[in-house]
N, C-alpha and C. Protein backbone atom coordinates (compact mmCIF):
# COMPACT_ATOMS: atom_id res chain seq x y z
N UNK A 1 0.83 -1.18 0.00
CA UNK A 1 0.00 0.00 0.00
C UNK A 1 0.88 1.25 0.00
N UNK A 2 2.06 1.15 0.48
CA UNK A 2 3.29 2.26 0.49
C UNK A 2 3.56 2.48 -0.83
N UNK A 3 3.47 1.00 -1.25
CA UNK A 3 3.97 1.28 -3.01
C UNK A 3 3.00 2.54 -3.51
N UNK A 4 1.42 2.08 -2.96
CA UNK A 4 0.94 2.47 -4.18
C UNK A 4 0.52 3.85 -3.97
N UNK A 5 0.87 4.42 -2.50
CA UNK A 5 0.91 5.64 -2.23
C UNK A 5 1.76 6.72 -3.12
N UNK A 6 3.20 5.86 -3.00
CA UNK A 6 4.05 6.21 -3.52
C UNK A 6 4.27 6.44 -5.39
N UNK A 7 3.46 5.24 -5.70
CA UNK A 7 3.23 5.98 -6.91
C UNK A 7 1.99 6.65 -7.59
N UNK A 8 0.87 7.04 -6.75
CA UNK A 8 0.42 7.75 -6.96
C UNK A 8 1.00 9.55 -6.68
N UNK A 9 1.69 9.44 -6.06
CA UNK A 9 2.69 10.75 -6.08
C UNK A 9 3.67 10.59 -7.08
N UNK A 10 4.24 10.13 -7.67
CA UNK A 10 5.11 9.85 -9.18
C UNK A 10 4.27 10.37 -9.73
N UNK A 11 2.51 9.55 -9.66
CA UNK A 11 1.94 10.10 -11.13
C UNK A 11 2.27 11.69 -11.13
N UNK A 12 1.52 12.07 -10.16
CA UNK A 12 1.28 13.02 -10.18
C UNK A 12 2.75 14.19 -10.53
N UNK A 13 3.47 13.90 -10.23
CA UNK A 13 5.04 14.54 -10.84
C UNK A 13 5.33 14.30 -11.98
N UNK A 14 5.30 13.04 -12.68
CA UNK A 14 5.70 12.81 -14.31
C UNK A 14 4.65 13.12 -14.98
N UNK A 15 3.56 13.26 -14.95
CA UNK A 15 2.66 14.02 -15.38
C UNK A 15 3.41 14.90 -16.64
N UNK A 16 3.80 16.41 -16.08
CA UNK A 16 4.60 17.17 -16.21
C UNK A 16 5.35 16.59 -17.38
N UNK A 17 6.40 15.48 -16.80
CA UNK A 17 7.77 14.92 -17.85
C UNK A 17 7.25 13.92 -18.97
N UNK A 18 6.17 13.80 -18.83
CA UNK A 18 5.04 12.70 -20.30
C UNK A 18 4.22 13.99 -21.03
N UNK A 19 3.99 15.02 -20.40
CA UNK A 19 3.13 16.00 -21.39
C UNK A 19 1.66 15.35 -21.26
N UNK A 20 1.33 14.55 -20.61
CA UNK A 20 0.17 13.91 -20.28
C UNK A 20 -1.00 15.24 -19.68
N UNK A 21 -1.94 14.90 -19.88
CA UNK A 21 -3.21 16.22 -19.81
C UNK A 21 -4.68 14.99 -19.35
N UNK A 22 -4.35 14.00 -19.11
CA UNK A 22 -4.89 12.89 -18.54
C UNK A 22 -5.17 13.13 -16.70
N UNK A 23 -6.61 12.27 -16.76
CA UNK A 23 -6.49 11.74 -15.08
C UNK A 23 -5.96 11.06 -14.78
N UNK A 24 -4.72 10.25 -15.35
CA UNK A 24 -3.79 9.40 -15.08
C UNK A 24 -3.55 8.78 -16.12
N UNK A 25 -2.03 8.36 -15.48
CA UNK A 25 -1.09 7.65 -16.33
C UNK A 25 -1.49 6.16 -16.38
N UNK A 26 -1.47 5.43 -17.30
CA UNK A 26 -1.10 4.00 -17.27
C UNK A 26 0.30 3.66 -16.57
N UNK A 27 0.67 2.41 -16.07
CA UNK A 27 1.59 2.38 -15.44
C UNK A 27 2.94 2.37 -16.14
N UNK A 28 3.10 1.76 -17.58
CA UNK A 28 3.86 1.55 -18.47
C UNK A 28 4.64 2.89 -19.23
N UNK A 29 3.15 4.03 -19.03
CA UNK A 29 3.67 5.63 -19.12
C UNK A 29 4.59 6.27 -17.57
N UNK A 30 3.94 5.43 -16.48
CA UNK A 30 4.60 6.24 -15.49
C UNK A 30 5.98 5.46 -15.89
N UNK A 31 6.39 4.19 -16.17
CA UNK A 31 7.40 4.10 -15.89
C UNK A 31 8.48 4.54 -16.86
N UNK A 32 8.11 4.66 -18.12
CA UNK A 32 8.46 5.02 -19.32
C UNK A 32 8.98 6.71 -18.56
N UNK A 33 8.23 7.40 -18.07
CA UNK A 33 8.71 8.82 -17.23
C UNK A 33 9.80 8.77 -16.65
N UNK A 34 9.91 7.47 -15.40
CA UNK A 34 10.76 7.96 -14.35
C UNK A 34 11.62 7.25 -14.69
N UNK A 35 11.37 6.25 -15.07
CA UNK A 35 13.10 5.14 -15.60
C UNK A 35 12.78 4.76 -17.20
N UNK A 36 13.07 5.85 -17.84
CA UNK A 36 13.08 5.60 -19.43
C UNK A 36 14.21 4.35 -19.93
N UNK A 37 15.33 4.16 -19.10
CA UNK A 37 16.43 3.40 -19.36
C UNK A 37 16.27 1.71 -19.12
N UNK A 38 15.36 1.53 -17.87
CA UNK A 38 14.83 -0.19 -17.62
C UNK A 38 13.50 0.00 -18.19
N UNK A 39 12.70 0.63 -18.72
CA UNK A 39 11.55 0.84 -19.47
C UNK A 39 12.17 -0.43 -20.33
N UNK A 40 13.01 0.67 -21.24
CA UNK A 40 13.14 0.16 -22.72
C UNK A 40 14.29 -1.28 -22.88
N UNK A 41 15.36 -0.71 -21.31
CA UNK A 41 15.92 -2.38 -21.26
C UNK A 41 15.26 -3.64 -21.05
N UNK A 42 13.45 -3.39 -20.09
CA UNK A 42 13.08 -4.39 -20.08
C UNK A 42 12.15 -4.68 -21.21
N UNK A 43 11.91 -3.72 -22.44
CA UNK A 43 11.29 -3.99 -23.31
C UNK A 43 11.78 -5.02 -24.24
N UNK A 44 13.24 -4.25 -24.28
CA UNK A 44 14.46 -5.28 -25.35
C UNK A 44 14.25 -6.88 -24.60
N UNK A 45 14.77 -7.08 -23.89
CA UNK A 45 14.58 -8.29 -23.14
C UNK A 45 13.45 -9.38 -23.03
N UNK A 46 12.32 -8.75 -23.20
CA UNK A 46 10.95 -9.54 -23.11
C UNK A 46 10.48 -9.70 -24.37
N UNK A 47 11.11 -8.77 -25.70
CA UNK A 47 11.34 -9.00 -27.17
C UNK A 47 11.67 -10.24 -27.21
N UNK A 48 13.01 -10.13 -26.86
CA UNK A 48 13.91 -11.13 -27.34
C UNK A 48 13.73 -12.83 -26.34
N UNK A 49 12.99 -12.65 -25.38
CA UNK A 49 12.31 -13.54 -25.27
C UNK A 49 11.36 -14.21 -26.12
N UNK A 50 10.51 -13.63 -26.52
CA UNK A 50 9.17 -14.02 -26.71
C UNK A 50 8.77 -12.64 -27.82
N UNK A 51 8.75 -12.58 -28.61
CA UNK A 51 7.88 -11.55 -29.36
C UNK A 51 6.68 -11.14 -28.92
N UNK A 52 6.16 -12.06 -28.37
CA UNK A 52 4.34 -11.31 -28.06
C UNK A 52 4.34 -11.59 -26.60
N UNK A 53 5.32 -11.39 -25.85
CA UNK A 53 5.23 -11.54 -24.62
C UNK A 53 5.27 -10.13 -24.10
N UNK A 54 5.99 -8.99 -24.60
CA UNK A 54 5.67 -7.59 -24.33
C UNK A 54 4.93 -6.82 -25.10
N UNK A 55 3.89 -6.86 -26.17
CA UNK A 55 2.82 -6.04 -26.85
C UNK A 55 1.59 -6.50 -26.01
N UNK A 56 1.02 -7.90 -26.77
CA UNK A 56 0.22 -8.34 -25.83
C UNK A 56 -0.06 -8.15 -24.56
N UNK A 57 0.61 -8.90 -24.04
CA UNK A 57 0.75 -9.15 -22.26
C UNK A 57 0.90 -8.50 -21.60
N UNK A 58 2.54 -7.90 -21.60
CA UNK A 58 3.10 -7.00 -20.22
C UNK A 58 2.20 -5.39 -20.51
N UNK A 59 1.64 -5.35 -21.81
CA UNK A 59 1.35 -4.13 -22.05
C UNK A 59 -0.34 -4.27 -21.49
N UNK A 60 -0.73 -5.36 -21.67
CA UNK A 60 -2.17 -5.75 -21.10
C UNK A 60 -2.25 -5.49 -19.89
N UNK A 61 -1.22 -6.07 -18.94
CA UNK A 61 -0.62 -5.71 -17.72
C UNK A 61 -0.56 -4.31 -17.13
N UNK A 62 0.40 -3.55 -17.85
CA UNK A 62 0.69 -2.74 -16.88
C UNK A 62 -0.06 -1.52 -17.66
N UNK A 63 -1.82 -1.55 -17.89
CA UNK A 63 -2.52 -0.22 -18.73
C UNK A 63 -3.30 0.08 -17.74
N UNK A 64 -3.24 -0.13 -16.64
CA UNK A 64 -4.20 0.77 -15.52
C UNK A 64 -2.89 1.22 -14.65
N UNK A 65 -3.42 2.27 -14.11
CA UNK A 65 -2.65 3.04 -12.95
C UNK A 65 -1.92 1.91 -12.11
N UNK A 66 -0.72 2.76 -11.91
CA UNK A 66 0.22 2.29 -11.20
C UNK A 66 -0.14 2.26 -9.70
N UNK A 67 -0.55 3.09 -9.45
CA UNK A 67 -1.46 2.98 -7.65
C UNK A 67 -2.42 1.65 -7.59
N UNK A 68 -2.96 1.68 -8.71
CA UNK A 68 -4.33 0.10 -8.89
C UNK A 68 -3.39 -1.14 -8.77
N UNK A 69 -2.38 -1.05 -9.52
CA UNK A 69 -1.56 -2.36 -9.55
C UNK A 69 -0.86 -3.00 -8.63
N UNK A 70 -0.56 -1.54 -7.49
CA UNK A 70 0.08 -1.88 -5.96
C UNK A 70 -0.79 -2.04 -5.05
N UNK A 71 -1.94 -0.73 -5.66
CA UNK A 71 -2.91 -0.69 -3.99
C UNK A 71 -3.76 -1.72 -3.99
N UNK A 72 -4.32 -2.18 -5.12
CA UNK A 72 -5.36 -3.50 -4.77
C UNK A 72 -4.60 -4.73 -4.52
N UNK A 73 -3.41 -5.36 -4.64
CA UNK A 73 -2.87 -6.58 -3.91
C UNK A 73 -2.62 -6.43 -2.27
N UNK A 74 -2.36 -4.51 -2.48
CA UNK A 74 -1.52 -4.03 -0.72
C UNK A 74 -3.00 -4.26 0.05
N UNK A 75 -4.44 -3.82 -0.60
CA UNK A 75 -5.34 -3.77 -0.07
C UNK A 75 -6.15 -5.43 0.67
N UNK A 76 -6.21 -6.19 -0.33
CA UNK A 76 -6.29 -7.24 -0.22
C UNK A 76 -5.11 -7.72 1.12
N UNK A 77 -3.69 -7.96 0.65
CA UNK A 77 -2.95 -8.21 1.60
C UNK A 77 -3.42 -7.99 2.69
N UNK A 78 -3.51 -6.60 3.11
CA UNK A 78 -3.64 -5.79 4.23
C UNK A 78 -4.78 -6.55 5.22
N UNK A 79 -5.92 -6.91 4.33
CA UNK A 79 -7.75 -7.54 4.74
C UNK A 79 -7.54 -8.67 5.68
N UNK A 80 -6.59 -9.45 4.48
CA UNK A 80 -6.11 -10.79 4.61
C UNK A 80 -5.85 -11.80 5.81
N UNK A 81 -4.42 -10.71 6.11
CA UNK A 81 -3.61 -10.99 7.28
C UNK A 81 -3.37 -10.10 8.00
N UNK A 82 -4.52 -9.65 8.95
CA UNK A 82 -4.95 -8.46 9.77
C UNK A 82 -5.13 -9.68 11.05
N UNK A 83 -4.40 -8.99 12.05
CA UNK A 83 -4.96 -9.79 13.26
C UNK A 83 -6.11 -10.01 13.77
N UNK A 84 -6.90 -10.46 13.31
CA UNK A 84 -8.47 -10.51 13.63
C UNK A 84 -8.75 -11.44 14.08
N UNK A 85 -8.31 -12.57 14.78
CA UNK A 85 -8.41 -13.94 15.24
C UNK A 85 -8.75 -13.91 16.78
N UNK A 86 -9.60 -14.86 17.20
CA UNK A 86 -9.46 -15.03 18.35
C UNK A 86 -8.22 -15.76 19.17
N UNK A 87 -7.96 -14.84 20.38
CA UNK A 87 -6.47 -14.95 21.28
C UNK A 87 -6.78 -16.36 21.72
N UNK A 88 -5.84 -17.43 21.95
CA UNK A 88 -6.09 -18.43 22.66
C UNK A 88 -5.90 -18.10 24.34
N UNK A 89 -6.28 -18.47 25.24
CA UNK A 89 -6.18 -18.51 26.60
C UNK A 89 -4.64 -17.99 26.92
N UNK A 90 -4.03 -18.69 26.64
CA UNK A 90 -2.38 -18.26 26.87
C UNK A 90 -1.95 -16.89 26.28
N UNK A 91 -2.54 -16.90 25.11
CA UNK A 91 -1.93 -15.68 24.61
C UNK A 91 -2.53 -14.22 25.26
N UNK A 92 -3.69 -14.86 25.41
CA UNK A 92 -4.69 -13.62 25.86
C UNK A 92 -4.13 -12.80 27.17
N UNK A 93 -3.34 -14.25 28.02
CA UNK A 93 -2.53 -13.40 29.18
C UNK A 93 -1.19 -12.90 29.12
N UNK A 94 -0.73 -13.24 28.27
CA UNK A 94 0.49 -13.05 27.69
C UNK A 94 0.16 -11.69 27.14
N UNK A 95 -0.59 -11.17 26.57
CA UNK A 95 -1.08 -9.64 25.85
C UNK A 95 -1.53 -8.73 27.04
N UNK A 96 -2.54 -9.60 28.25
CA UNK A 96 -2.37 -8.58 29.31
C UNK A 96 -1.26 -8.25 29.93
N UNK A 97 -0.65 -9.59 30.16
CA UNK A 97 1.22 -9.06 31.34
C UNK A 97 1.81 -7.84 30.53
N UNK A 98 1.94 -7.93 29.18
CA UNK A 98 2.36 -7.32 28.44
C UNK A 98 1.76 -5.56 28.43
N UNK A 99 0.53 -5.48 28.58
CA UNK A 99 -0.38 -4.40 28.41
C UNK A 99 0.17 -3.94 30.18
N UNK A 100 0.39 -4.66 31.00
CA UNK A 100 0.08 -4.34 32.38
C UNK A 100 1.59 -3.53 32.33
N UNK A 101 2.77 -4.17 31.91
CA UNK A 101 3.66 -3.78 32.30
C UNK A 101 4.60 -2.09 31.50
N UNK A 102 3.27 -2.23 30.38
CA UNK A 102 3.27 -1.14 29.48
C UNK A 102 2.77 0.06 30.57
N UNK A 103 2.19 0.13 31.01
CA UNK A 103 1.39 1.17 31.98
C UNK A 103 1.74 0.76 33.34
N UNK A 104 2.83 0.66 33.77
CA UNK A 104 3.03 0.31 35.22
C UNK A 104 3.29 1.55 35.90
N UNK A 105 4.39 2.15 35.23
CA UNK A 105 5.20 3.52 35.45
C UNK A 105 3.89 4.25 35.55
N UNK A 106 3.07 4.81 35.02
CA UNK A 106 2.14 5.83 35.20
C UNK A 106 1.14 5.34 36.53
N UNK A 107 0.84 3.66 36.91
CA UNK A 107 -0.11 3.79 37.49
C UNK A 107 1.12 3.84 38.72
N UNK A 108 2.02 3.35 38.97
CA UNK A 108 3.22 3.95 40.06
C UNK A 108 3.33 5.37 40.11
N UNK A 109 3.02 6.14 39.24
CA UNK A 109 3.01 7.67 38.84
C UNK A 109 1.58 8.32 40.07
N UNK A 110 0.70 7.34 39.50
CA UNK A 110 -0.88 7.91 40.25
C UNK A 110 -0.20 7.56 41.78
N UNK A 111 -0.34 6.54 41.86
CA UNK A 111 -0.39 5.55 43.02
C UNK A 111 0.44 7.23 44.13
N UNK A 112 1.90 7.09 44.13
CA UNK A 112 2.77 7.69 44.83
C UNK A 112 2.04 9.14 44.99
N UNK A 113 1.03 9.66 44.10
CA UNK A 113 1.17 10.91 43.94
C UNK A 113 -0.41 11.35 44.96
N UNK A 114 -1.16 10.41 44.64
CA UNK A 114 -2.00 10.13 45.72
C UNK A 114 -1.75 9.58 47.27
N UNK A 115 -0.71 9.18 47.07
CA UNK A 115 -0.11 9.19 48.68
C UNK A 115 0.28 9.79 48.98
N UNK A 116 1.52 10.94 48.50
CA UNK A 116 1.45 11.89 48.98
C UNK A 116 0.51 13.13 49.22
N UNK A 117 -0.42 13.15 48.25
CA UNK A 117 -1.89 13.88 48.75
C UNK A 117 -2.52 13.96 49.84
N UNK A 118 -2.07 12.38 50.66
CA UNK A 118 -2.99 11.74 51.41
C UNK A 118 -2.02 12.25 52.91
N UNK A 119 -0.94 11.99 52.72
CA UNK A 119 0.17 12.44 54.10
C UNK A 119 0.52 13.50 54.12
N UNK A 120 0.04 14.57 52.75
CA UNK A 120 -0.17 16.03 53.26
C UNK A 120 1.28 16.38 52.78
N UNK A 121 2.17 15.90 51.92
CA UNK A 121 3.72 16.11 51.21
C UNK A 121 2.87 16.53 50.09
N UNK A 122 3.69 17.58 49.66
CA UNK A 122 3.73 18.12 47.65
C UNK A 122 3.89 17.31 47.11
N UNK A 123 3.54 16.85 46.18
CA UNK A 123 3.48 15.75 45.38
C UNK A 123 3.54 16.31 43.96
N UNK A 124 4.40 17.41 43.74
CA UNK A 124 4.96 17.74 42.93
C UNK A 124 6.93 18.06 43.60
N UNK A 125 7.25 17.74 44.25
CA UNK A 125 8.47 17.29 45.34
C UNK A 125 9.08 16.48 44.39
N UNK A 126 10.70 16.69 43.84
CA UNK A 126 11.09 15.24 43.94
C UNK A 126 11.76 14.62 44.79
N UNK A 127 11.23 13.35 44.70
CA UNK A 127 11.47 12.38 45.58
C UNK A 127 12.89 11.30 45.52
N UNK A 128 13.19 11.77 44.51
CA UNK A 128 14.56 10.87 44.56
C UNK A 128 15.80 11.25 44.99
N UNK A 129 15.46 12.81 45.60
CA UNK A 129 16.49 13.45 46.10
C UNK A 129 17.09 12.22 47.77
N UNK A 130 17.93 12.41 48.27
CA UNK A 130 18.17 11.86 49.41
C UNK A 130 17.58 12.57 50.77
N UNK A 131 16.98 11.85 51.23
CA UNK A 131 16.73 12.71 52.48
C UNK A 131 17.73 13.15 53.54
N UNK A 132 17.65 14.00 54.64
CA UNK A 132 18.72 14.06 55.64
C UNK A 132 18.90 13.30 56.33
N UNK A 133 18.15 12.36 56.62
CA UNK A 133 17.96 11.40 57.64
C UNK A 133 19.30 10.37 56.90
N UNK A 134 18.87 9.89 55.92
CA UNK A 134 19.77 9.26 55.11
C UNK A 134 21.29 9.64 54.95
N UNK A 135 21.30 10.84 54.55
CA UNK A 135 22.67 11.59 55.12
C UNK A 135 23.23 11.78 56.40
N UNK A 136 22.44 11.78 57.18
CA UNK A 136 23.09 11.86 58.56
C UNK A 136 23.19 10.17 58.97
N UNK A 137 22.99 9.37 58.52
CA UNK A 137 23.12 7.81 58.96
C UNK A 137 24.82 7.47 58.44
N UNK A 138 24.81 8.34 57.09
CA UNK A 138 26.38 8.34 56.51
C UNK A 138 27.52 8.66 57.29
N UNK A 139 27.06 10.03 57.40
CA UNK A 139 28.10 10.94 58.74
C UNK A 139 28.47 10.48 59.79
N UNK A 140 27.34 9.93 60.28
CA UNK A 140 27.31 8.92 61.44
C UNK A 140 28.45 7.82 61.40
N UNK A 141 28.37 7.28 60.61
CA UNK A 141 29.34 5.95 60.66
C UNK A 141 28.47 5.05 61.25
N UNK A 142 29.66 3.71 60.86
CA UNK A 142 29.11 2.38 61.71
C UNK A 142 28.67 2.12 62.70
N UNK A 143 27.74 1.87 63.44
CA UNK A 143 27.45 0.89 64.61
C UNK A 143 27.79 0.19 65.24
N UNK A 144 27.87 -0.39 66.27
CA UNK A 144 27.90 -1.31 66.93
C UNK A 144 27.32 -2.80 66.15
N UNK A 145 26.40 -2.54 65.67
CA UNK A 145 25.66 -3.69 64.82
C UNK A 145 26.48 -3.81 63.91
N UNK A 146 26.47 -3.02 63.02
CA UNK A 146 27.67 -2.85 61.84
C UNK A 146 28.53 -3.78 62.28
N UNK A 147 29.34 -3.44 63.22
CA UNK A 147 30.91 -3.89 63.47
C UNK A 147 30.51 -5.65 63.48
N UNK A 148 30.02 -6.04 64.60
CA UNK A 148 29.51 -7.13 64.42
C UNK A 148 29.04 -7.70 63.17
N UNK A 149 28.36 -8.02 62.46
CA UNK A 149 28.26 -7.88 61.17
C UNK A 149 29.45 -8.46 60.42
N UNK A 150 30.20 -7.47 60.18
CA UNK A 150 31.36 -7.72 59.65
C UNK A 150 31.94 -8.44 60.51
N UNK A 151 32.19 -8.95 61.48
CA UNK A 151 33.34 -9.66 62.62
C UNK A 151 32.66 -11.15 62.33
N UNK A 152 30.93 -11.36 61.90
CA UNK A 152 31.00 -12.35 62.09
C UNK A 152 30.42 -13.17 60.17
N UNK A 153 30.92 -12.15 59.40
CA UNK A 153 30.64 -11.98 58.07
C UNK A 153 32.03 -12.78 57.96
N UNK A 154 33.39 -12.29 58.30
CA UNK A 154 34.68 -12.78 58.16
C UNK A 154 34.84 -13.97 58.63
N UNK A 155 33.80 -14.55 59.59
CA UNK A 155 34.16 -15.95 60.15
C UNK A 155 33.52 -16.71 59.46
N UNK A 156 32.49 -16.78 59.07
CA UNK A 156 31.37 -17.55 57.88
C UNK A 156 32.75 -17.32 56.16
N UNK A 157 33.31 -16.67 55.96
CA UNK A 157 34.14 -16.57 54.65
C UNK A 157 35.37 -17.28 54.47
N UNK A 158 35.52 -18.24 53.84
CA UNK A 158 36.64 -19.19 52.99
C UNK A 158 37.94 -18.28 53.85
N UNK A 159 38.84 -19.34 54.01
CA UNK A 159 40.06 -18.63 54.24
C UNK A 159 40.37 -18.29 52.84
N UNK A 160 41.03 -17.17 52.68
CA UNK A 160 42.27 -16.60 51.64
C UNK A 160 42.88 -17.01 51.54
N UNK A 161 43.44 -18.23 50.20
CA UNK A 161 44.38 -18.77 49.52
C UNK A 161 45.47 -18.05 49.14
């Protein structure tokens, strides 16, 4: 369907480079416009194949618009193999986890922002700053717990080879 977007904007430009005064080009004129050089190389070629394989045929072929020749297979295609099927059980949850985890961040967005509403904090605040409390636990240094910790972190650990 890109194709045939796409060459319905050609037509409309070689227009101009065919001298055409038409509602459209046949496709054999658009291409004869934009690539005069594989036009006529693929003319020679399908000659010398077959004599009546390019008057007849390819010319039978390619005498409606170049948009008709792309857009009705792209259109069809498109009808075709459109996801329109029913999800099986598995998949169906597999498309929610998927949907859930697409929108997590925003409902974590609500969630936090209504709690802070609720405990009376701005909730336009950011929050990822460090608090002081947190900083002063730094300053502070280790513990008593701490130390321990480590004293008995070193006895549970492999001797050093």
């Amino acid at each position: 369907m890109l194709a045939a977007f796409a060459a319905a904007g050609a037509e409309s430009i070689s227009r101009g480079l065919v001298g055409e005064r038409t509602w459209f080009l046949s496709a054999h004129q658009l291409w004869k416009a934009l690539w005069p050089g594989s036009y006529l190389f693929f003319e020679v070629r399908a000659g010398d194949v077959a004599p009546w394989l390019w008057d007849p045929l390819i010319m039978t072929l390619l005498a409606p618009p170049a948009y008709l020749l792309l857009g009705v297979p792209g259109v069809i295609l498109a009808w075709t193999c459109r996801p329109g099927r029913e999800l099986t059980p598995q998949e169906q949850e597999e498309f929610e986890e998927h949907a859930a985890s697409l929108f997590l961040y925003d409902e974590l967005s609500r969630e936090a922002k209504r709690w802070a509403r609720e405990t009376g904090e701005d909730p336009n605040v950011d929050d990822r700053m460090p608090t002081e409390d947190l900083i002063d636990l730094f300053e502070k240094g280790p513990d008593d717990e701490d130390d321990e910790f480590l004293r008995d972190l070193d006895n549970r650990l492999p001797p050093a080879r």
